[in-house]
Protein backbone atom coordinates (compact mmCIF):
# COMPACT_ATOMS: atom_id res chain seq x y z
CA UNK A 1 0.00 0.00 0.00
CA UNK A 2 0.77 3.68 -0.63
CA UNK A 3 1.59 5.61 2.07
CA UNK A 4 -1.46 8.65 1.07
CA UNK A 5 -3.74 5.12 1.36
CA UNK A 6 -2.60 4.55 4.69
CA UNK A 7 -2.90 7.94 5.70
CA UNK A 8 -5.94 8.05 3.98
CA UNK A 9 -7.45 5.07 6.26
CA UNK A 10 -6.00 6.12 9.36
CA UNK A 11 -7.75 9.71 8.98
CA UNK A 12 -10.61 7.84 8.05
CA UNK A 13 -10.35 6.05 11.24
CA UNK A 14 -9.58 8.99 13.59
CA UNK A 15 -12.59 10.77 12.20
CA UNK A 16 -14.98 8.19 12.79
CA UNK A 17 -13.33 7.66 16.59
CA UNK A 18 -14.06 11.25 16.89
CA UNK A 19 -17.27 11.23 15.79
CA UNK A 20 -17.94 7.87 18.04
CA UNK A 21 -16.45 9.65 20.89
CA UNK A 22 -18.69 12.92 20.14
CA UNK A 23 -21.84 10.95 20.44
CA UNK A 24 -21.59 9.32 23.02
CA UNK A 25 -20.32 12.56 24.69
CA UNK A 26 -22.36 14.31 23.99
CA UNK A 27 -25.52 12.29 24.84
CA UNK A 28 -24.62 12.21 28.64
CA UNK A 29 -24.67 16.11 28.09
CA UNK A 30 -28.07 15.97 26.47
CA UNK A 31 -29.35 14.02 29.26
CA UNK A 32 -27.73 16.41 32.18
CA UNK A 33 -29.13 19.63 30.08
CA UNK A 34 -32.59 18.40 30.12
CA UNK A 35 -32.23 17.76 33.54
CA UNK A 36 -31.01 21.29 33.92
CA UNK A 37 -34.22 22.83 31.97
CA UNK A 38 -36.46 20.91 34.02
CA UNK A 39 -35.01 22.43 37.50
CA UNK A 40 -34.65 25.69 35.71
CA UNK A 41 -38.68 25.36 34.82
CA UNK A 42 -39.87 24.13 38.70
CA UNK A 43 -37.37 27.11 39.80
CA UNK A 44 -39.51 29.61 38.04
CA UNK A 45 -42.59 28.07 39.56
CA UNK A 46 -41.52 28.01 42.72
CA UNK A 47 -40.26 31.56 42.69
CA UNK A 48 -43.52 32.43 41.20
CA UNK A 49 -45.51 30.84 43.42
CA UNK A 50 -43.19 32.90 46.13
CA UNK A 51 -44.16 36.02 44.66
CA UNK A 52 -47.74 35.80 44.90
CA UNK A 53 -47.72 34.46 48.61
CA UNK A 54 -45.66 37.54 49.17
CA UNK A 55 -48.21 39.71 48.17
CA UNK A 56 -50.98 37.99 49.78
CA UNK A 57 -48.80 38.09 52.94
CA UNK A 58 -47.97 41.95 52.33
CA UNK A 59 -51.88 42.68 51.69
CA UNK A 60 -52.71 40.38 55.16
CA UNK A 61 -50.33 42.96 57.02
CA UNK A 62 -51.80 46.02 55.05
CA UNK A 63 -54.84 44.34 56.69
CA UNK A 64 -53.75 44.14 60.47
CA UNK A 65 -52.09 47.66 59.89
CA UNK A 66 -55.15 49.47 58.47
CA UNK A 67 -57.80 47.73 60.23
CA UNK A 68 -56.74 47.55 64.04
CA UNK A 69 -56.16 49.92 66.73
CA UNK A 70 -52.51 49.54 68.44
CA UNK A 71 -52.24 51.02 71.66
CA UNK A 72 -50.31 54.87 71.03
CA UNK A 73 -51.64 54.57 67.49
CA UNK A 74 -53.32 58.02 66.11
CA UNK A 75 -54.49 57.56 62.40
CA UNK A 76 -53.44 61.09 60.44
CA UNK A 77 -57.00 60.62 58.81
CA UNK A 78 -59.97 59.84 60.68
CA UNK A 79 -61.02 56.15 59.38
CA UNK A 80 -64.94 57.91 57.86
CA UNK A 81 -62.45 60.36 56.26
CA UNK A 82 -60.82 57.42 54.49
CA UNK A 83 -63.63 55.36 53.82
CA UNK A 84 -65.33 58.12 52.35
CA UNK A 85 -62.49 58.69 49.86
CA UNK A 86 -61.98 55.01 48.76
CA UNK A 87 -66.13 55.38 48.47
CA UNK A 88 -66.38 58.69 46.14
CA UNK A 89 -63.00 57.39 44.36
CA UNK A 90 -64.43 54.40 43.51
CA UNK A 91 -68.06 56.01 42.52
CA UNK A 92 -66.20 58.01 40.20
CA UNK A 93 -63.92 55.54 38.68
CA UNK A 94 -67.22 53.60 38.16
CA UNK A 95 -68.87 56.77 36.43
CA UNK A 96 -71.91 56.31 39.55
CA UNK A 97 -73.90 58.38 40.89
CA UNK A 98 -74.11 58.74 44.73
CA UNK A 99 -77.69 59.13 45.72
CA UNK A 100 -76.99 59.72 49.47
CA UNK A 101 -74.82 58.40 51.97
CA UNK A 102 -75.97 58.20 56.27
CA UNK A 103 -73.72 56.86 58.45
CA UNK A 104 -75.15 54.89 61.62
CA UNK A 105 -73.61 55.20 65.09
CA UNK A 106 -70.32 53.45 65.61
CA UNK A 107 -70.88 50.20 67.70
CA UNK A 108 -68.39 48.29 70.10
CA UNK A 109 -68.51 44.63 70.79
CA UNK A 110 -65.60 43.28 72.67
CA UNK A 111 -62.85 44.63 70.85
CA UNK A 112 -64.09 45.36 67.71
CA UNK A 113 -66.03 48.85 66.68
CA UNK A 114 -68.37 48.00 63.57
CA UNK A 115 -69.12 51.80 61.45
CA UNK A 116 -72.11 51.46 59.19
CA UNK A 117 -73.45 53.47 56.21
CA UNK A 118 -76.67 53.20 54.30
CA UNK A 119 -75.54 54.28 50.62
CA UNK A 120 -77.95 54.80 47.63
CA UNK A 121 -76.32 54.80 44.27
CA UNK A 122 -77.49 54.71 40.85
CA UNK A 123 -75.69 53.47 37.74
CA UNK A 124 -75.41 50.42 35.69
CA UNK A 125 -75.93 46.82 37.18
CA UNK A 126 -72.19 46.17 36.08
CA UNK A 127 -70.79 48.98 37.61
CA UNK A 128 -72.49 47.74 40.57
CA UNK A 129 -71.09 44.51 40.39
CA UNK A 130 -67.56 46.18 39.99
CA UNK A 131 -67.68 48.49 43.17
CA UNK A 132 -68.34 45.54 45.26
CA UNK A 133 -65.57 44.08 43.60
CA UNK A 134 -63.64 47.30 44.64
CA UNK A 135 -64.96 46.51 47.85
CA UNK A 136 -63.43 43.24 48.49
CA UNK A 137 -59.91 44.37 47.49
CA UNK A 138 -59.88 47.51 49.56
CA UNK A 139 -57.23 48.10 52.01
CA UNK A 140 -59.87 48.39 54.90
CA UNK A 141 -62.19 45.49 56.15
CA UNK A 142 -65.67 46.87 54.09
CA UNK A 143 -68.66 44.21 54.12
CA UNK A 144 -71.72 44.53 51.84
CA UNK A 145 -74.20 43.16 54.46
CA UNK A 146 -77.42 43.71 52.15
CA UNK A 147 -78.47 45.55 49.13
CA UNK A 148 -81.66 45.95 47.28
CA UNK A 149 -81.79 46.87 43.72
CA UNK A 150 -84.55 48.75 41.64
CA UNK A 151 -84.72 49.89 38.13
CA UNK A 152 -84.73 53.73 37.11
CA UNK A 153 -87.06 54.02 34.38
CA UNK A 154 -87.73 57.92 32.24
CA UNK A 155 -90.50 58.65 34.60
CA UNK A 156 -91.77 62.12 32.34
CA UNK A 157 -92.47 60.89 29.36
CA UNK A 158 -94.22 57.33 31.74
CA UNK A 159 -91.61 55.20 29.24
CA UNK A 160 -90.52 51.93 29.70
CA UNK A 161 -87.05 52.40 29.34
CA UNK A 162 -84.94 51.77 31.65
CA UNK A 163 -82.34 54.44 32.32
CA UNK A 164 -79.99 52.00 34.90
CA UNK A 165 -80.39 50.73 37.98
CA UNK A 166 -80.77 52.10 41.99
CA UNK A 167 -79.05 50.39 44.54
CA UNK A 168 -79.69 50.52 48.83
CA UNK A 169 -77.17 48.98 50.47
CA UNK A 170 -75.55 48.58 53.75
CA UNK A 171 -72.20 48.76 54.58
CA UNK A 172 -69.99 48.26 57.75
CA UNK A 173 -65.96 48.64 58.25
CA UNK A 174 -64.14 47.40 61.08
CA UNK A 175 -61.27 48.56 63.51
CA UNK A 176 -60.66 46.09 65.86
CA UNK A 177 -58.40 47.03 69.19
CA UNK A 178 -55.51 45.09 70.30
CA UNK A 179 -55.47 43.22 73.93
């Protein structure tokens, strides 16, 4: 044999031991890199599923902090001042109209002081549906305890359109002092 055949064959050789030795290199990698995107993805989920407990926590001690009396505590803002605002922010947001708004008598039982307000809006059913919403995510404890709903109707010209809806409700907030 020539010597360019033997070279020829022993290239030949090293090239397939290199591409032997690639594969089965680089399968073991394959393996350990789809290991590595699986712990990458339950990671993400995890610190995802951190973040929102974080803000649930955060809007617990918003809670506590907005909702309780500590001892040497002296809100800046009286709590009707601030309930009124969330109120007439969120009536406007809502494009609502308030009707009228009568608060009742604060009232203490064991530690916690109950404020209540009969409200009459009108508006749209909808909007309705979204102030309570606004109502369950406020920063202060605000329960719809009940509500009655009417329909507004073009009473001068004795049509039967309706023009929206009129809502009665009553609602209480809650500070509640510390032992």
């Amino acid at each position: 044999m020539k010597l360019g055949n033997v070279l020829l064959l022993i290239i030949i050789a090293v090239i397939a031991a290199v591409f032997t030795i690639d594969k089965l290199y680089t399968s073991k990698l394959e393996a350990k890199f789809i290991e590595l995107e699986k712990q990458r993805i339950i990671t993400s989920n995890k610190l995802a599923t951190a973040k929102i407990v974080y803000e649930n926590l955060n809007h617990v001690r918003d809670l506590v902090f907005k909702n309780m009396d500590f001892a040497g505590q002296k809100d800046s803002i009286p709590h009707e001042s601030i309930f009124f605002d969330f109120l007439t922010t969120c009536i406007n947001d809502l494009k609502l109209k308030i009707v009228s708004v009568k608060p009742s008598r604060p009232q203490s039982v064991d530690r916690i002081t109950t404020y209540g307000y009969d409200i009459e809006i009108e508006g749209d059913f909808f909007k309705f549906g979204e102030l309570c919403a606004k109502f369950e995510n406020s920063r202060r404890i605000i329960s719809l305890e009940n509500f009655s709903v009417s329909l507004l109707s073009d009473k001068k010209d004795h049509s039967s359109d309706v023009k929206g809806i009129s809502v009665k409700m009553r609602v209480n907030t809650y500070r509640v002092r510390k032992i």
